[in-house]
C-alpha atoms as a PDB file:
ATOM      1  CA  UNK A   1      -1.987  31.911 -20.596  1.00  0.00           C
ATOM      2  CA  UNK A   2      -2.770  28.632 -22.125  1.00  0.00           C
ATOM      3  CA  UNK A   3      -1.062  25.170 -20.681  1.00  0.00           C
ATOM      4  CA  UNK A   4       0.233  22.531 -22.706  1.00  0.00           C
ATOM      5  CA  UNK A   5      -1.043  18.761 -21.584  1.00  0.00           C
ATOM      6  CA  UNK A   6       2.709  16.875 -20.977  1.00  0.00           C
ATOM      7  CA  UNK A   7       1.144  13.839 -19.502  1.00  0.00           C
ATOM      8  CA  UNK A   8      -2.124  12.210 -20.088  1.00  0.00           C
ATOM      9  CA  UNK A   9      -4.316  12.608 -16.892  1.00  0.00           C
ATOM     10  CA  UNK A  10      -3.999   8.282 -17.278  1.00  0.00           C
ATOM     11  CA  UNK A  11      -0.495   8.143 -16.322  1.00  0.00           C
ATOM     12  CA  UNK A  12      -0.505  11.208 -13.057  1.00  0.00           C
ATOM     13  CA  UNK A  13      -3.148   8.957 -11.077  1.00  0.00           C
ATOM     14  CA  UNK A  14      -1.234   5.936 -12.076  1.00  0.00           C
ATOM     15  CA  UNK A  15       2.101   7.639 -10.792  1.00  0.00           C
ATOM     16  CA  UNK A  16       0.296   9.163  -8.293  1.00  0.00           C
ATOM     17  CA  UNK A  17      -1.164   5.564  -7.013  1.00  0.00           C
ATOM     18  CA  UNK A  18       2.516   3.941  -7.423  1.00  0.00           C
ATOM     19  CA  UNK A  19       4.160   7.132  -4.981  1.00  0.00           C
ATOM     20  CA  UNK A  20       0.956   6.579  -2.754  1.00  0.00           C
ATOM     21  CA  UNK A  21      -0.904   9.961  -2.300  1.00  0.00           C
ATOM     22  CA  UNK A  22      -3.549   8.990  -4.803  1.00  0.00           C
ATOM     23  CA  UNK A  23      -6.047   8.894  -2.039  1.00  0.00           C
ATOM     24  CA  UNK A  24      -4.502  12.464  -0.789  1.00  0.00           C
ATOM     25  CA  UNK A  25      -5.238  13.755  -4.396  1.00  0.00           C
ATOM     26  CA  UNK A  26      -9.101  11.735  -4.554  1.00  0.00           C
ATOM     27  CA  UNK A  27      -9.644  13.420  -1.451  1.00  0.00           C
ATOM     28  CA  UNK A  28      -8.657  16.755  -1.964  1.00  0.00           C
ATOM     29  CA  UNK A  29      -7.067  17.643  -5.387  1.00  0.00           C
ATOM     30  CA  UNK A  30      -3.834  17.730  -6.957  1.00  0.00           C
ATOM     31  CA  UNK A  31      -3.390  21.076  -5.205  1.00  0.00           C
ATOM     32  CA  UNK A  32      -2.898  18.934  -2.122  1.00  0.00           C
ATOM     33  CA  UNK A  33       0.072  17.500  -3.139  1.00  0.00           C
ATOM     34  CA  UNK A  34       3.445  18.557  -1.772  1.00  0.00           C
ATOM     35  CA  UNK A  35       6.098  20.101  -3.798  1.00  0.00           C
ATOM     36  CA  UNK A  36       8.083  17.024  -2.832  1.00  0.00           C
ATOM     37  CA  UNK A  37       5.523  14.479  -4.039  1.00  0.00           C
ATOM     38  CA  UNK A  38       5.404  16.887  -7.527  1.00  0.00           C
ATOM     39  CA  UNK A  39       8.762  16.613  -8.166  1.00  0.00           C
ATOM     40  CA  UNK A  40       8.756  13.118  -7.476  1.00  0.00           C
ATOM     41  CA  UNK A  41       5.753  12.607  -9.959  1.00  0.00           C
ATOM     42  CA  UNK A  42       8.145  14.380 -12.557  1.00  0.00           C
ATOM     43  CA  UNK A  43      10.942  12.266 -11.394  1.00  0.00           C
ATOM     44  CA  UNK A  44       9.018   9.067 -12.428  1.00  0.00           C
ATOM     45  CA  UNK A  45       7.273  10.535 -15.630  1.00  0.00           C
ATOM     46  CA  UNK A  46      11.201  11.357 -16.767  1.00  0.00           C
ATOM     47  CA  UNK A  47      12.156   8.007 -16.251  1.00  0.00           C
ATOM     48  CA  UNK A  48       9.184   5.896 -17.595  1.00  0.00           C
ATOM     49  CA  UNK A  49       9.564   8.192 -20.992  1.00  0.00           C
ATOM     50  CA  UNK A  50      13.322   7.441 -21.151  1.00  0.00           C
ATOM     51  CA  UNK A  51      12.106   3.607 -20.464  1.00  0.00           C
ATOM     52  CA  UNK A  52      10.064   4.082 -23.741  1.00  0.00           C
ATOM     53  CA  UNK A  53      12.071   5.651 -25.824  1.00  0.00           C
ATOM     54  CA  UNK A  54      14.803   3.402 -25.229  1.00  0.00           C
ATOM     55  CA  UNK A  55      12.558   0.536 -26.047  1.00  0.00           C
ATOM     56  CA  UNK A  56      11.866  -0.988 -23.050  1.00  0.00           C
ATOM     57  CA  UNK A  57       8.771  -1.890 -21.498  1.00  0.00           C
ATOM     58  CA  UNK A  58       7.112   0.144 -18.677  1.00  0.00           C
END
């Protein structure tokens, strides 16, 4: 099965440093993360791309 790259790896620690469990994830890998904290990732990802392709800045 082959994955498709949806975000760059730039903007998950950068999302994962504004939620606050980039340490968690430095420390012991994205598998680490809670299905919470995932969905919240996506949460944020969904609303910077609206953000951009409405124009405005990040």
């Amino acid at each position: 099965m082959s994955r498709r790259k949806v975000m760059s790896e730039s903007l998950k620690y950068e999302i994962a440093r504004e939620l606050g469990v980039l340490e968690k994830v430095r420390n012991e890998g994205w598998g680490s993360v809670s299905s919470r904290d995932c969905g919240n990732m996506v949460a944020k990802a969904i609303e910077i791309a609206n953000r951009n392709s409405a124009g405005q800045p990040v």
